[in-house]
C-alpha atoms as a PDB file:
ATOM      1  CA  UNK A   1       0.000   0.000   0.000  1.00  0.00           C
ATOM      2  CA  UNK A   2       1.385   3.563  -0.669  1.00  0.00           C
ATOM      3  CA  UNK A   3       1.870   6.151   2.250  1.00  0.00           C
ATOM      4  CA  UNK A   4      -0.492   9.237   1.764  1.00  0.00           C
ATOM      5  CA  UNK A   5       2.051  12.514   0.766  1.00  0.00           C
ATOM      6  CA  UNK A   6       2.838  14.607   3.136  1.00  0.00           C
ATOM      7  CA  UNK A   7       3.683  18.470   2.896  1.00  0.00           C
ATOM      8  CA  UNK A   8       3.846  21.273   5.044  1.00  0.00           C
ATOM      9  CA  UNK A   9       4.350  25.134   3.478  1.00  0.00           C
ATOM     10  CA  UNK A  10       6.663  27.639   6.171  1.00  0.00           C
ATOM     11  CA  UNK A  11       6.698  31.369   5.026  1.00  0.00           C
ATOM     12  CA  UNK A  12       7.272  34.109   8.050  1.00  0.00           C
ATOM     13  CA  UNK A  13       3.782  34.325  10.051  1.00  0.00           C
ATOM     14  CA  UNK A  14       1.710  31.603   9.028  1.00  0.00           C
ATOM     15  CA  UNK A  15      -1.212  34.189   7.976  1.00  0.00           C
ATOM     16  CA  UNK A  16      -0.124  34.915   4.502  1.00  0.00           C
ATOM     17  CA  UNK A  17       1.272  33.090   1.911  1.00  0.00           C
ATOM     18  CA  UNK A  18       1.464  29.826   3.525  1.00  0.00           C
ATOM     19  CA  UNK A  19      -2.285  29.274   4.058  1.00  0.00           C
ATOM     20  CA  UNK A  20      -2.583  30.270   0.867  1.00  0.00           C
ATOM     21  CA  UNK A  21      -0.220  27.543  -0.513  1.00  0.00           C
ATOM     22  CA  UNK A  22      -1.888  24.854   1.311  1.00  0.00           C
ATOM     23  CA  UNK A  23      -5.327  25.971   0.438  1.00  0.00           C
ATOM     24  CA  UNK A  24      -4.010  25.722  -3.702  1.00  0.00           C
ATOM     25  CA  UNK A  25      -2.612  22.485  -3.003  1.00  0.00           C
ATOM     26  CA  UNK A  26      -5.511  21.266  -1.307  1.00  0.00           C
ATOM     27  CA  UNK A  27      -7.442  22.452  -3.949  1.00  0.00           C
ATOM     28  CA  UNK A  28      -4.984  21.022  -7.019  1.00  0.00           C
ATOM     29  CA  UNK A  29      -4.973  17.368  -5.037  1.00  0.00           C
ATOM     30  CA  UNK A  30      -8.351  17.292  -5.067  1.00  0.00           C
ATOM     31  CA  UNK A  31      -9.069  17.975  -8.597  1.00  0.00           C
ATOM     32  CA  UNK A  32      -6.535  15.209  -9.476  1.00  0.00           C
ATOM     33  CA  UNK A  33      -7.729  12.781  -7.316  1.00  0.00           C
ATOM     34  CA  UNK A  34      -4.743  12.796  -5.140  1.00  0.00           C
ATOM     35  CA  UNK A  35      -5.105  11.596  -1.163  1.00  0.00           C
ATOM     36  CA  UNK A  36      -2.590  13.898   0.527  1.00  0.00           C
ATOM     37  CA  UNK A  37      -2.085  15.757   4.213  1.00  0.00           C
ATOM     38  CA  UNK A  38      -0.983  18.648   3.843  1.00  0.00           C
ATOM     39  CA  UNK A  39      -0.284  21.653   6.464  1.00  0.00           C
ATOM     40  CA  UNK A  40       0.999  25.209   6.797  1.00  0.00           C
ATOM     41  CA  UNK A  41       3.162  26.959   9.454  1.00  0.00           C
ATOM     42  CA  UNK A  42       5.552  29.917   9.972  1.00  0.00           C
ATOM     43  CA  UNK A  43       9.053  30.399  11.304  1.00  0.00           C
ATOM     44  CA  UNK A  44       7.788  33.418  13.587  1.00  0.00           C
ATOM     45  CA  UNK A  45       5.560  32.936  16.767  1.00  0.00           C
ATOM     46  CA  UNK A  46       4.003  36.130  16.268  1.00  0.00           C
ATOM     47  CA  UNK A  47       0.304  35.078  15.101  1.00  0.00           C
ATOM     48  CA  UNK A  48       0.276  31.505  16.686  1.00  0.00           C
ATOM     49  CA  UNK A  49      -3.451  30.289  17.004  1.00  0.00           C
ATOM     50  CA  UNK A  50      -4.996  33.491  15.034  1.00  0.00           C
ATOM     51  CA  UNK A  51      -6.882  33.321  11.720  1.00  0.00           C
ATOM     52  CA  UNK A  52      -5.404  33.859   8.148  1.00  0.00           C
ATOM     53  CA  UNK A  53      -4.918  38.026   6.758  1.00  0.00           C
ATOM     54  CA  UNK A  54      -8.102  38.490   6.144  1.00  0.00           C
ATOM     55  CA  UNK A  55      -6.914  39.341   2.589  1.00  0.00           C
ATOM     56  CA  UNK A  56      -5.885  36.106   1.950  1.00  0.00           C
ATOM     57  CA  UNK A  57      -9.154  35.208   3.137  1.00  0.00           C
ATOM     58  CA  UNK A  58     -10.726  36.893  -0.036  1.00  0.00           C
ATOM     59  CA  UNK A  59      -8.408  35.770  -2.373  1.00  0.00           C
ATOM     60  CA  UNK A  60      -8.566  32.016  -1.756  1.00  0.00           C
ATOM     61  CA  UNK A  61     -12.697  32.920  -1.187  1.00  0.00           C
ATOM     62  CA  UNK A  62     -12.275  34.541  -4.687  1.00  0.00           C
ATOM     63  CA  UNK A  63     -11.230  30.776  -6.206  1.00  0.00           C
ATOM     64  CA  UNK A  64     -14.153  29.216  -4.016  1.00  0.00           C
ATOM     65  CA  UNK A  65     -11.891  28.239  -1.518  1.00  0.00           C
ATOM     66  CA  UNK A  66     -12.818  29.290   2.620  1.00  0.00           C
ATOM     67  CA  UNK A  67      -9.570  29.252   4.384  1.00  0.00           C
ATOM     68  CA  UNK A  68     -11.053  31.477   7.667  1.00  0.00           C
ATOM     69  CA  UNK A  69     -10.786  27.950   9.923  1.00  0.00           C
ATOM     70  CA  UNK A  70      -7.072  27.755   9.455  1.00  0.00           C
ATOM     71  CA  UNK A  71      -5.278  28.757  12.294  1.00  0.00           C
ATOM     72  CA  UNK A  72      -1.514  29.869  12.480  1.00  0.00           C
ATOM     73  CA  UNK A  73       0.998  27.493  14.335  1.00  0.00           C
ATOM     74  CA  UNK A  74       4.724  27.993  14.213  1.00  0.00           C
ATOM     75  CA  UNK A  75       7.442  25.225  12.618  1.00  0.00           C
ATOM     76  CA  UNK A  76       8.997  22.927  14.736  1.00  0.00           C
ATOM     77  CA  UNK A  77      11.709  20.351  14.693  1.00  0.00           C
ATOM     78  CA  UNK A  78       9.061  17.288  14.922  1.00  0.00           C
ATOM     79  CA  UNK A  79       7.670  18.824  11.459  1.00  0.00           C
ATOM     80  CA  UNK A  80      11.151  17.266   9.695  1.00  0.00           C
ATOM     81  CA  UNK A  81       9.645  13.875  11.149  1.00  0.00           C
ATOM     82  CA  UNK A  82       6.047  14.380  10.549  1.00  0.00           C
ATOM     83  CA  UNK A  83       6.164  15.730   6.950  1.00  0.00           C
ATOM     84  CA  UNK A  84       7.542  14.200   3.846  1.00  0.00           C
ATOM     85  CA  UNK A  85       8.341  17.499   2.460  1.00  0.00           C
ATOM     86  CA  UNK A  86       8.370  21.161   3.852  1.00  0.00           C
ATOM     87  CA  UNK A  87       8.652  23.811   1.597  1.00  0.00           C
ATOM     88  CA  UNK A  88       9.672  27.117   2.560  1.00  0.00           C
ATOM     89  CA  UNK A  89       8.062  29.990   0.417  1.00  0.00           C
ATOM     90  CA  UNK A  90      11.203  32.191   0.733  1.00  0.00           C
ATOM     91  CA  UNK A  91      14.960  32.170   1.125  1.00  0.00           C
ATOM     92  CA  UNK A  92      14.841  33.578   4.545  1.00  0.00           C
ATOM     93  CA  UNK A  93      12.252  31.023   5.969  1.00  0.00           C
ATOM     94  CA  UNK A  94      14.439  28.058   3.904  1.00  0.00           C
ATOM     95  CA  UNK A  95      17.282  29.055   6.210  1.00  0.00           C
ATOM     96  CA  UNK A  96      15.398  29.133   9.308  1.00  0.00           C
ATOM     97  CA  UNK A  97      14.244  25.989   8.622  1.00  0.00           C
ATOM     98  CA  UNK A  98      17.793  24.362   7.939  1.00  0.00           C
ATOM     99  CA  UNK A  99      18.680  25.961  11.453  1.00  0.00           C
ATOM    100  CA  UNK A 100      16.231  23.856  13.571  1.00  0.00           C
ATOM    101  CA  UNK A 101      16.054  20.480  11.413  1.00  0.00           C
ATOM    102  CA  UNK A 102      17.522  17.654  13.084  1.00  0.00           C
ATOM    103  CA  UNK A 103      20.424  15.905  12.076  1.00  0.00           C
ATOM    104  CA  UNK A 104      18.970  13.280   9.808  1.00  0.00           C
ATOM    105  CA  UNK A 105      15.446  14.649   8.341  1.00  0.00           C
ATOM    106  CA  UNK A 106      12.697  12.789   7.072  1.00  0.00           C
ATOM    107  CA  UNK A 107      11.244  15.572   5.419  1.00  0.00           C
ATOM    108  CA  UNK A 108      12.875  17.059   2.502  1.00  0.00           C
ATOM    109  CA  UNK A 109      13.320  20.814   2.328  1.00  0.00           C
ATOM    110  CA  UNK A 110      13.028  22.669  -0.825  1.00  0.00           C
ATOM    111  CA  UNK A 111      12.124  26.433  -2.030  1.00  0.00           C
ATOM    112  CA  UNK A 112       8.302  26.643  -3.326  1.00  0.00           C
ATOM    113  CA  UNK A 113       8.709  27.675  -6.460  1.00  0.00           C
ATOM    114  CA  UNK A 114      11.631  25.853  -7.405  1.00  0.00           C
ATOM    115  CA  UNK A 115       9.239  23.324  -8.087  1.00  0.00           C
ATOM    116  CA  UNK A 116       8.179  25.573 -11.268  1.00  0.00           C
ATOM    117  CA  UNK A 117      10.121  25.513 -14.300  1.00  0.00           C
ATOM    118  CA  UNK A 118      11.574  28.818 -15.012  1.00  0.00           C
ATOM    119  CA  UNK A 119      11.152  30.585 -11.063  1.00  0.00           C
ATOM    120  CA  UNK A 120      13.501  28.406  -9.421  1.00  0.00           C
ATOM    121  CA  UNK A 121      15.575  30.006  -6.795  1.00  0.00           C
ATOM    122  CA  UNK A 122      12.443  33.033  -6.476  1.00  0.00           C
ATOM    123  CA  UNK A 123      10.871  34.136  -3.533  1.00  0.00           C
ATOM    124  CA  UNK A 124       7.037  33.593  -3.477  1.00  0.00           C
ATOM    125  CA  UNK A 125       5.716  37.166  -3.417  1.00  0.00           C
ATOM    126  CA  UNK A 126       4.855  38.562   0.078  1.00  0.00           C
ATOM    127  CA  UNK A 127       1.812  40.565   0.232  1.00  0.00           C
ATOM    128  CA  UNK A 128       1.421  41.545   3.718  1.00  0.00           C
ATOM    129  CA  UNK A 129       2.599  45.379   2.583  1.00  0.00           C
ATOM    130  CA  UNK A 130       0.149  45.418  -0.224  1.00  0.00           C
ATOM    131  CA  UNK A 131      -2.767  45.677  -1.721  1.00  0.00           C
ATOM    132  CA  UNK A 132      -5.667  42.674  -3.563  1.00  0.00           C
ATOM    133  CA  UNK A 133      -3.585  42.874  -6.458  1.00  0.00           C
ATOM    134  CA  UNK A 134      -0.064  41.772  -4.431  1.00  0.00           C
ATOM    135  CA  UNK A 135      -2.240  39.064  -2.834  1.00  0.00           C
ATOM    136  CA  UNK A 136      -3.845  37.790  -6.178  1.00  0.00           C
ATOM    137  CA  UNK A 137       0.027  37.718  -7.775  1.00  0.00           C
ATOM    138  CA  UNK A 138       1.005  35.344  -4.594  1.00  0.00           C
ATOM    139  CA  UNK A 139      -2.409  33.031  -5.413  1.00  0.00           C
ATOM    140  CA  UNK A 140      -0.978  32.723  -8.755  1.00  0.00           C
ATOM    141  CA  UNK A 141       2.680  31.454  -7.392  1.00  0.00           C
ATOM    142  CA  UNK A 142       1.309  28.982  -4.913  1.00  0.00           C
ATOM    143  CA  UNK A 143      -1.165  28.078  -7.279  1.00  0.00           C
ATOM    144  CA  UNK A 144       1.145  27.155 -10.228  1.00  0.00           C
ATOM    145  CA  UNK A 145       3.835  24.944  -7.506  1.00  0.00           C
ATOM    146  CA  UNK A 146       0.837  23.281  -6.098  1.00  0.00           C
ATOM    147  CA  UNK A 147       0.320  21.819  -9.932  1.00  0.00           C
ATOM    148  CA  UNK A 148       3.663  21.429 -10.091  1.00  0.00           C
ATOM    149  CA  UNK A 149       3.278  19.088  -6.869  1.00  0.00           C
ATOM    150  CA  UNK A 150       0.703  16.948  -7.561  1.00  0.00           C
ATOM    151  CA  UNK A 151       2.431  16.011 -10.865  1.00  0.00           C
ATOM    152  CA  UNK A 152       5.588  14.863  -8.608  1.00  0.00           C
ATOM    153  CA  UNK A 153       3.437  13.284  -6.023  1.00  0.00           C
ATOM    154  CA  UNK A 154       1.725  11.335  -8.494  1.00  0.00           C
ATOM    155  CA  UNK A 155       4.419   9.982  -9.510  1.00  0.00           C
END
């Protein structure tokens, strides 16, 4: 029997671009079928147990997607153990997340979207500073790595 997938998405807070990541890969599993677990958290303990930005809200509610019962948690060692792969949506969070891995991993730690042919090495956009449009421009990242995903996890 195969194991289910396992992925968890890290960016800074947990209330930005990482729920929004696991709601498009949710979303992209589904669609193909694919039985997966899949999490978000954030390097930062700032927002622990509090809601998504409410603009992220609207932009996954604008692809029919209600994220407003996620709930922010921050990463931890036990996540390398837990997860088959955690994906950091920027460089800074990547290198947090080398810093508390345990020797050994289970997980294996990549970049989002160098999982997308032709952004590899790229920060997913952070909107927290901006406006609907800088959020809509970070759906569109996530979005196009999560369907980059399933087509490795289906493998």
């Amino acid at each position: 029997m195969r194991q289910i997938p396992s992925v968890l998405f890290v960016c800074l807070g947990n209330i930005c671009r990482s729920p929004l990541a696991e709601a498009a890969l949710r979303r992209e599993a589904e669609v193909a079928g694919l039985d997966i677990l899949v999490d978000s958290a954030g390097t930062g303990s700032w927002h622990i147990g509090k809601g998504p930005d409410p603009r992220s809200c609207a932009e996954a509610q604008r692809h029919g997607i209600d994220i407003r019962s996620y709930r922010a948690r921050q990463a931890k060692p036990e996540d390398f153990a837990r997860f088959d792969r955690i994906i950091a949506l920027d460089a800074a969070n990547y290198a947090d997340l080398q810093r508390i891995a345990p020797r050994n991993p289970h997980a294996r730690l990549s970049l989002l979207l160098d999982h997308v042919p032709g952004l590899e090495g790229q920060d997913v956009a952070d909107p927290y500073y901006g406006g609907p449009e800088h959020f809509e421009e970070t759906w569109q990242q996530v979005s196009a790595a999560a369907r980059q995903l399933v087509t490795e996890l289906s493998r």
